[in-house]
Protein backbone atom coordinates (compact mmCIF):
# COMPACT_ATOMS: atom_id res chain seq x y z
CA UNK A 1 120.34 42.40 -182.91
CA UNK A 2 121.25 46.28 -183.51
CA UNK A 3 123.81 47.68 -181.42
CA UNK A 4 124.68 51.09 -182.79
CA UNK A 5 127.18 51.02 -180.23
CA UNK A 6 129.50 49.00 -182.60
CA UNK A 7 128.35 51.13 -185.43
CA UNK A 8 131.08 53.25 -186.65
CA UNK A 9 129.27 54.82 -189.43
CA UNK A 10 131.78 53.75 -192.38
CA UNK A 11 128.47 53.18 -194.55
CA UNK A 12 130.11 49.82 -195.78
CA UNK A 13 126.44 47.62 -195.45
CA UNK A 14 124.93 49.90 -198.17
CA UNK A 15 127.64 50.78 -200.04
CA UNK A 16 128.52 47.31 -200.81
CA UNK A 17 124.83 46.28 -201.68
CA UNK A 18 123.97 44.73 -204.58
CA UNK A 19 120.36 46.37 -204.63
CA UNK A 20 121.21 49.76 -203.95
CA UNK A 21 123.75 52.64 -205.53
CA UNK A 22 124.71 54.84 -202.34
CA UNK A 23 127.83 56.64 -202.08
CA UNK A 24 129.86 56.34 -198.68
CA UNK A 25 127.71 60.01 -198.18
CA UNK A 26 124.79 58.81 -199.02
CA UNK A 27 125.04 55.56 -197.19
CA UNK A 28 125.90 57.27 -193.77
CA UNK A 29 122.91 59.56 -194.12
CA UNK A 30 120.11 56.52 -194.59
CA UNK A 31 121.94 54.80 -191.59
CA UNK A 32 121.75 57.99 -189.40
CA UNK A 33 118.14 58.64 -190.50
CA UNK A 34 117.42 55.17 -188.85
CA UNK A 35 119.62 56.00 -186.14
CA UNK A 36 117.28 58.56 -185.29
CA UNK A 37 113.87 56.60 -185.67
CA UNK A 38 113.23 58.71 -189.24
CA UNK A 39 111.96 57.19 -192.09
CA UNK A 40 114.73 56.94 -194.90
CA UNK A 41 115.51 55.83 -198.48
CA UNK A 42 116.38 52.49 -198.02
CA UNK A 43 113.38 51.31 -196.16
CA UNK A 44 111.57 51.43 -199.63
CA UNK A 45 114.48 49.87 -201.58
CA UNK A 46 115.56 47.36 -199.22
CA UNK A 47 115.05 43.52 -200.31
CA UNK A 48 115.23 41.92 -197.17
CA UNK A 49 118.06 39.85 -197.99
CA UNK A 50 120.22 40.44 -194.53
CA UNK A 51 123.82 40.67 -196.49
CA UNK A 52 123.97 43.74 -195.22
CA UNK A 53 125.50 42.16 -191.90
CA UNK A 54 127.82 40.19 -193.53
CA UNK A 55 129.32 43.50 -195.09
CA UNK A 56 129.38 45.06 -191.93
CA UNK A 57 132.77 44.79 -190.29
CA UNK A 58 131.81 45.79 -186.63
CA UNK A 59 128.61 43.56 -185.87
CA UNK A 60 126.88 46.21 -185.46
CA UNK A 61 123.83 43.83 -187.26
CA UNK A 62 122.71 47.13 -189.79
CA UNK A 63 119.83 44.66 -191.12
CA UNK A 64 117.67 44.20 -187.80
CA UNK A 65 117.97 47.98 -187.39
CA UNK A 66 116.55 48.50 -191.06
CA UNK A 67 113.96 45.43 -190.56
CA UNK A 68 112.57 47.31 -187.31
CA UNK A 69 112.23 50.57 -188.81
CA UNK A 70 110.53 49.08 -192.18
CA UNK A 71 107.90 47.23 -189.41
CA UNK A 72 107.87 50.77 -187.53
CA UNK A 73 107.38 52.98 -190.73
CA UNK A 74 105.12 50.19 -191.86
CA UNK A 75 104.75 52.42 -195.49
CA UNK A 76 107.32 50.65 -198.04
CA UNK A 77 105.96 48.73 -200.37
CA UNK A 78 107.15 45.42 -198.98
CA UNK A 79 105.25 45.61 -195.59
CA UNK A 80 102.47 47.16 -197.48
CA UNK A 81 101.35 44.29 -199.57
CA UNK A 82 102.96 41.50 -197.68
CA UNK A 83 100.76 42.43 -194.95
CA UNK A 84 97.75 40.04 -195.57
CA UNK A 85 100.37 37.62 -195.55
CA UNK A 86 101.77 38.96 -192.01
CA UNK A 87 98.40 38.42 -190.78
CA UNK A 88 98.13 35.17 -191.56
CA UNK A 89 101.59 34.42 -190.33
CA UNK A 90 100.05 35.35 -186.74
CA UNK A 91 96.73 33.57 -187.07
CA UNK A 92 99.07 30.56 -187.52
CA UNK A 93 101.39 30.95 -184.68
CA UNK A 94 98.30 31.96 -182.39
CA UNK A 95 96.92 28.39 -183.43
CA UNK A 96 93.76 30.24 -185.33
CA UNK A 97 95.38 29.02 -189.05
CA UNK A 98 95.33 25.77 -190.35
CA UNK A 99 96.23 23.41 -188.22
CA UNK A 100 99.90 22.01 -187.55
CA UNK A 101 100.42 18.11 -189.03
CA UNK A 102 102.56 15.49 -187.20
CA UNK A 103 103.62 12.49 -188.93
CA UNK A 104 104.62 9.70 -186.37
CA UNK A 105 107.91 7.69 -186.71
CA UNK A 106 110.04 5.57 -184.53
CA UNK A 107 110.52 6.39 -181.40
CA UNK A 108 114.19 6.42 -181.23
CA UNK A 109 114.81 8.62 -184.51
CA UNK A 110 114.50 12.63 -184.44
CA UNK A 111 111.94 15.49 -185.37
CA UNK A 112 112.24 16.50 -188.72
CA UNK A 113 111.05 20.19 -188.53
CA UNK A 114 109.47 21.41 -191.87
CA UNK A 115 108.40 24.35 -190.66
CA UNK A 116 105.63 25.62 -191.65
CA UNK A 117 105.71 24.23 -195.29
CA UNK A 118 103.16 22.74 -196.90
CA UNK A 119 104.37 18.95 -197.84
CA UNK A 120 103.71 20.11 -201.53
CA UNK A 121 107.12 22.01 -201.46
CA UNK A 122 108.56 18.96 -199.80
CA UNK A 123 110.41 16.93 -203.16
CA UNK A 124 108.28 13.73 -203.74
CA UNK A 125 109.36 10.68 -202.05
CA UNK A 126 111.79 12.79 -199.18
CA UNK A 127 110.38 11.54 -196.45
CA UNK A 128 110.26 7.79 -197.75
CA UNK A 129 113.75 7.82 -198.34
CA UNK A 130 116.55 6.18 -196.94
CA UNK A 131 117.72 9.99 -195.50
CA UNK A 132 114.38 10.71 -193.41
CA UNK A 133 112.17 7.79 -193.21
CA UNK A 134 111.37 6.73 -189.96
CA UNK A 135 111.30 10.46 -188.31
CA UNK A 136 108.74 12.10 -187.06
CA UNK A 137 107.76 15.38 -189.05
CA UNK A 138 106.36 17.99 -188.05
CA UNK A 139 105.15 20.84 -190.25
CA UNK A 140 102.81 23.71 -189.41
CA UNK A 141 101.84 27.30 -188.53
CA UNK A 142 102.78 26.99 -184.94
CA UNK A 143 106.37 25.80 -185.88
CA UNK A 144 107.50 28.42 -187.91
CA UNK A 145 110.92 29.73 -187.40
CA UNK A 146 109.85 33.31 -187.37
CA UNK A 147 113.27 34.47 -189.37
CA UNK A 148 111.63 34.80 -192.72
CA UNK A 149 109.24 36.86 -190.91
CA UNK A 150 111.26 40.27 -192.30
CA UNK A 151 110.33 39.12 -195.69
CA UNK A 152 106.88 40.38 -194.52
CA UNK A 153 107.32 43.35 -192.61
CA UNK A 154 107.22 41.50 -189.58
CA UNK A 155 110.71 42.47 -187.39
CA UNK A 156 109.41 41.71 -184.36
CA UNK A 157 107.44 38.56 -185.02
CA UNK A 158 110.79 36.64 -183.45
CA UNK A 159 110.39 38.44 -179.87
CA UNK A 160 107.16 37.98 -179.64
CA UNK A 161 106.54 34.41 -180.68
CA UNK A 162 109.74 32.52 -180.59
CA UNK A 163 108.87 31.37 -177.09
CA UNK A 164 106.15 29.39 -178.29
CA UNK A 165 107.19 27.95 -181.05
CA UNK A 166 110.51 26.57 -179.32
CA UNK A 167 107.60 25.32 -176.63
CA UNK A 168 105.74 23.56 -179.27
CA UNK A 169 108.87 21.71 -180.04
CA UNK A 170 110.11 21.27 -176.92
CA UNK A 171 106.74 19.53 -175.92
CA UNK A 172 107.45 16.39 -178.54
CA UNK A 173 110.57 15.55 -175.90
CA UNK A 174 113.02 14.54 -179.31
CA UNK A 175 115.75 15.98 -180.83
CA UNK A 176 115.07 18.23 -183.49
CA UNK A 177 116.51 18.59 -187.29
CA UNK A 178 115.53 21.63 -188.80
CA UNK A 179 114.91 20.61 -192.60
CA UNK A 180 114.90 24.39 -193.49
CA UNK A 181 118.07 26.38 -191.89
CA UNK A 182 115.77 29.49 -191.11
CA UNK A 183 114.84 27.67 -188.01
CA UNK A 184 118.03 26.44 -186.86
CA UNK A 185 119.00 30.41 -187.15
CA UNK A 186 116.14 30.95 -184.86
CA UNK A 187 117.24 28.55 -181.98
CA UNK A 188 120.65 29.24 -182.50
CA UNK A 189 120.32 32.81 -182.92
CA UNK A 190 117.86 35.04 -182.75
CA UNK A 191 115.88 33.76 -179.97
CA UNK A 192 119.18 33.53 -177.91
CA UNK A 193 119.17 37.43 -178.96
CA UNK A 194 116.21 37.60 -176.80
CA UNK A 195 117.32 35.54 -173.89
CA UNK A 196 115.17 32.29 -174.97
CA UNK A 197 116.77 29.54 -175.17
CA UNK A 198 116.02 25.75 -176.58
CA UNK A 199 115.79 22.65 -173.59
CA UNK A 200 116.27 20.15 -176.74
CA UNK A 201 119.22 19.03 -179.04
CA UNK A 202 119.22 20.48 -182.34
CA UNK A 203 120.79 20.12 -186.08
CA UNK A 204 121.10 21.71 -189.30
CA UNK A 205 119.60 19.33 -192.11
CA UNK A 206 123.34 20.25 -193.30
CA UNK A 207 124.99 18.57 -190.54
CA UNK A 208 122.43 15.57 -190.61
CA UNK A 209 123.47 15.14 -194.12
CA UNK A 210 127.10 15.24 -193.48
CA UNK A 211 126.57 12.56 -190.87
CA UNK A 212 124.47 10.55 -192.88
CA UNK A 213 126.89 10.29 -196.02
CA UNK A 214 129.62 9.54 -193.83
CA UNK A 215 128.17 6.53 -192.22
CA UNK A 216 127.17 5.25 -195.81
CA UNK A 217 130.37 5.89 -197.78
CA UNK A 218 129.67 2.45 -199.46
CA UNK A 219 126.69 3.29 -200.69
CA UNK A 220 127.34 6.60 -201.99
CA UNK A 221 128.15 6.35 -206.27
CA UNK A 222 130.38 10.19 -206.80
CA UNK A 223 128.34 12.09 -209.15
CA UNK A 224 131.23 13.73 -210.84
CA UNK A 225 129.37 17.33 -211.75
CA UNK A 226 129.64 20.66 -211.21
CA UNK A 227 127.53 22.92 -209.14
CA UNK A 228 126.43 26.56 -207.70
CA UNK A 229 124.55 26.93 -204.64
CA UNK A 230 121.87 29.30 -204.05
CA UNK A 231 121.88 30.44 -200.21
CA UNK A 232 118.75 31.37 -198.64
CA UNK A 233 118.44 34.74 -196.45
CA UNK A 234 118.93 33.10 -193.55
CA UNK A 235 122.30 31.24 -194.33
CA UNK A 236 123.75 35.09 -193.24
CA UNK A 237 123.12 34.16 -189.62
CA UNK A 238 125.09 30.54 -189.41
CA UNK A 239 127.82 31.36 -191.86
CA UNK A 240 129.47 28.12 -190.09
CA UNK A 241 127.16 25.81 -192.08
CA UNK A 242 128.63 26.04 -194.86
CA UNK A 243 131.70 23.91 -193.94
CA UNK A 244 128.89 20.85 -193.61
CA UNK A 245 127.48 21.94 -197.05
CA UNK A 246 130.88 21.73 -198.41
CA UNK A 247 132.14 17.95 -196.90
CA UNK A 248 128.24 17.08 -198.32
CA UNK A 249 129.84 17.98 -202.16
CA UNK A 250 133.15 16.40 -201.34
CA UNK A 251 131.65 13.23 -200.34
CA UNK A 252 128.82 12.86 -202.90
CA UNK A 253 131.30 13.70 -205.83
CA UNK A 254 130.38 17.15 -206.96
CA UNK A 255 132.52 20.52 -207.59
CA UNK A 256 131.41 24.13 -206.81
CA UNK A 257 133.50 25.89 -208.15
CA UNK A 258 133.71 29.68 -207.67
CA UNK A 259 131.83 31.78 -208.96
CA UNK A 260 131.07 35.97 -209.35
CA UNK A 261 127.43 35.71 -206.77
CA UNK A 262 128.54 33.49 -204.11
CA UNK A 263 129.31 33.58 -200.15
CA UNK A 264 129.53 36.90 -199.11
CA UNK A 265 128.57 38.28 -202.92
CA UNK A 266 125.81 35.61 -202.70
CA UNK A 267 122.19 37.40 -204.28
CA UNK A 268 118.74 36.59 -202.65
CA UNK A 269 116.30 34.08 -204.69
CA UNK A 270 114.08 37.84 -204.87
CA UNK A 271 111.41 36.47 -203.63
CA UNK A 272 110.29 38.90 -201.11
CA UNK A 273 110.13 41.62 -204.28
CA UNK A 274 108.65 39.45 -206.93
CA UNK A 275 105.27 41.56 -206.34
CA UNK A 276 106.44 45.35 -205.86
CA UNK A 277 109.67 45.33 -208.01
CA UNK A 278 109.11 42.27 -210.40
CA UNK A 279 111.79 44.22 -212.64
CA UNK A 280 114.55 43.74 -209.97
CA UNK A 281 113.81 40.55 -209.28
CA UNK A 282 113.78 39.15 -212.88
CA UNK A 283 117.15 41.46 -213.41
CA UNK A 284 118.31 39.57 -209.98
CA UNK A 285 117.62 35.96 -210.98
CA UNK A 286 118.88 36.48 -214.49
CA UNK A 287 122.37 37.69 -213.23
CA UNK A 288 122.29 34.46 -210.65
CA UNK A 289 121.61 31.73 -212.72
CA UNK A 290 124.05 32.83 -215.94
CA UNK A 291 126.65 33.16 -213.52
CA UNK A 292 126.11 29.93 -212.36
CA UNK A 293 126.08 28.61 -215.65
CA UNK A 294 129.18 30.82 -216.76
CA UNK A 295 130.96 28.84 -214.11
CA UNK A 296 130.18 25.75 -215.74
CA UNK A 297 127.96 24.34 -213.00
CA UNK A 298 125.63 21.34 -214.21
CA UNK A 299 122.49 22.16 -211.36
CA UNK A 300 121.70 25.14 -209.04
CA UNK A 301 121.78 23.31 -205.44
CA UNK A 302 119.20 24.95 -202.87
CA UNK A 303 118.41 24.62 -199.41
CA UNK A 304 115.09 26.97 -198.54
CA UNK A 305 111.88 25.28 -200.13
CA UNK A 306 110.78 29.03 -201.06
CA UNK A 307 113.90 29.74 -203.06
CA UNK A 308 113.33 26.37 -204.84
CA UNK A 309 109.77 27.52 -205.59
CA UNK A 310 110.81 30.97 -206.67
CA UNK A 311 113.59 29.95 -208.94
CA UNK A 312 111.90 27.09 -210.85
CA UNK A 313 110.70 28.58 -213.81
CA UNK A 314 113.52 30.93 -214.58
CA UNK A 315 116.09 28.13 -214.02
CA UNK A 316 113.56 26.10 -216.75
CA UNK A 317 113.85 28.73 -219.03
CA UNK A 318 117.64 28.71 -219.14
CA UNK A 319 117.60 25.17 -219.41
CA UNK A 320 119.29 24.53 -215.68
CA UNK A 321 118.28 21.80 -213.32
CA UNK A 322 117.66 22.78 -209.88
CA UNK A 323 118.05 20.47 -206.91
CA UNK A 324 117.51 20.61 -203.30
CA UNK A 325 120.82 19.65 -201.21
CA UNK A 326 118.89 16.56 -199.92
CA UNK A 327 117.62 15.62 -203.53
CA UNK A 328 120.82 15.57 -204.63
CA UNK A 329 122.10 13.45 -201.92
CA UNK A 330 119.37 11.06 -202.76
CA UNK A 331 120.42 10.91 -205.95
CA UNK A 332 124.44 10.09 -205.15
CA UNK A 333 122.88 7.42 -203.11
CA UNK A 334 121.35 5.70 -205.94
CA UNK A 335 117.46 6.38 -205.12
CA UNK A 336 117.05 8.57 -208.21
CA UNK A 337 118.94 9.93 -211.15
CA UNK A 338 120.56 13.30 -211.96
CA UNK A 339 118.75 15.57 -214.35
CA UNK A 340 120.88 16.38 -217.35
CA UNK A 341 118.75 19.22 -218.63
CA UNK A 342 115.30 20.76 -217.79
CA UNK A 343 112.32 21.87 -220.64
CA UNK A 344 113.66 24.87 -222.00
């Protein structure tokens, strides 16, 4: 959450954005504009991608302070034509949408949470596998995690529902893996920002996988390749997941080795600007994915089911595969094999 108590004005978020071009000048002004509740610059240009905390060195959190003045301002293009979207967002949570699926498992096993994707973005066969089967899922407009909600224009969508959607959860009386880390970053995060809390045990699906693959070394064939990993937004908020994601490659055989756009340099999937600045995004993806193959990396690894979705057909066109983290734990595990190539 924004404390501009811990802001020191040194301009570093914007400066060291990948999406902008301000000076240290030019940088301090936007920031100060905001400061004062005054539209600015960079609530037009801004992609929603949240790096701008990691390149903050106070924690002064420079992106919720943008987010609230975009949602404020409400006149950038992003808000402007995500707003239908928005709408439905709330129509959802308010349980006026579609309503929310529950798949019964065993009793003893977790939740997995899906969020509020539809089982279509779900990889065929995930929750039949050896990984998952047996949970109860859960998937659904009432469960969302809220956190993508800046993607929309919709800041404040956290505050204002993240009590009942940790309610919703807490009402199945299980544990809870979150399948998509947006909404482990809201119940280990940003509700706590708002002094809501969650009564239930909770994981990461990267943790879950880490303990998985450790209990079933034996079964677990190395797959000896190479890979980049595309972070989602919301990886900016539990930075400490990535030590899971990285005993995941270690066990199941695979290399990431480093690369130009990747941890703190890492570039969003552009999803959020596909419709107002398509020429970014494409410009954004196509810098991504050749560094990723520059570094010699046989698949692009994700871990948001919108990033996957985004990213398909330009990873196609260049002729990369591109696998979930639990698809390619699946595959190490002998329930599928790994894609050499893709249709160009």
């Amino acid at each position: 959450m924004w404390d501009e108590s811990k802001c020191d004005l040194c301009g570093d978020c914007l400066v060291k954005c990948h999406y902008t071009d301000y000076d240290k000048d030019r940088a301090v002004a936007e920031i100060k504009l905001l400061m004062d509740g005054k539209d600015a610059e960079i609530l037009h240009t801004c992609i929603t991608c949240i790096a701008c905390n990691d390149y903050c060195p106070t924690g002064a959190d420079p992106s919720n302070l943008i987010f609230k003045m975009q949602e404020k301002i409400g006149t950038c293009p992003l808000v402007v034509s995500m707003k239908p979207n928005l709408d439905r967002i709330a129509q959802g949570l308010e349980g006026k949408g579609e309503p929310g699926e529950l798949i019964s498992g065993d009793p003893d096993r977790p939740v997995l949470s899906l969020d509020s994707f539809g089982l279509r973005l779900i990889p065929e066969g995930t929750l039949d596998s050896q990984l998952f089967k047996g949970m109860t899922v859960i998937r659904g407009g009432e469960y969302m995690s809220l956190v993508g909600s800046v993607h929309f224009g919709g800041e404040s969508f956290v505050e204002r529902y993240a009590r009942s959607v940790i309610d919703k959860l807490t009402a199945l009386g299980k544990d809870i893996v979150y399948y998509h880390n947006e909404g482990f970053a809201l119940v280990h995060v940003r509700a706590r920002e708002h002094g809501i809390t969650a009564p239930f045990k909770y994981m990461h699906l990267f943790e879950y996988l880490r303990n998985y693959l450790r209990e079933h070394r034996g079964s677990i064939t190395r797959l000896g390749k190479k890979v980049a990993y595309q972070a989602n937004c919301a990886t900016r908020y539990v930075p400490e997941q990535d030590a899971f994601l990285g005993e995941i490659f270690e066990l199941i055989g695979v290399e990431r080795p480093p690369r130009q756009y990747e941890r703190l340099d890492a570039l969003c999937c552009a999803g959020p600007i596909m419709a107002t600045n398509n020429k970014l995004a494409i410009d954004i993806q196509e810098k991504n994915i050749r560094d990723a193959i520059e570094c010699g990396a046989d698949a692009m690894i994700t871990s948001c089911p919108m990033c996957d979705l985004v990213l398909q057909q330009p990873t196609s066109q260049h002729n990369l595969p591109k696998i979930p983290i639990s698809e390619i734990c699946r595959m190490a595990l002998g329930e599928k094999p790994f894609p050499e190539s893709t249709p160009a």
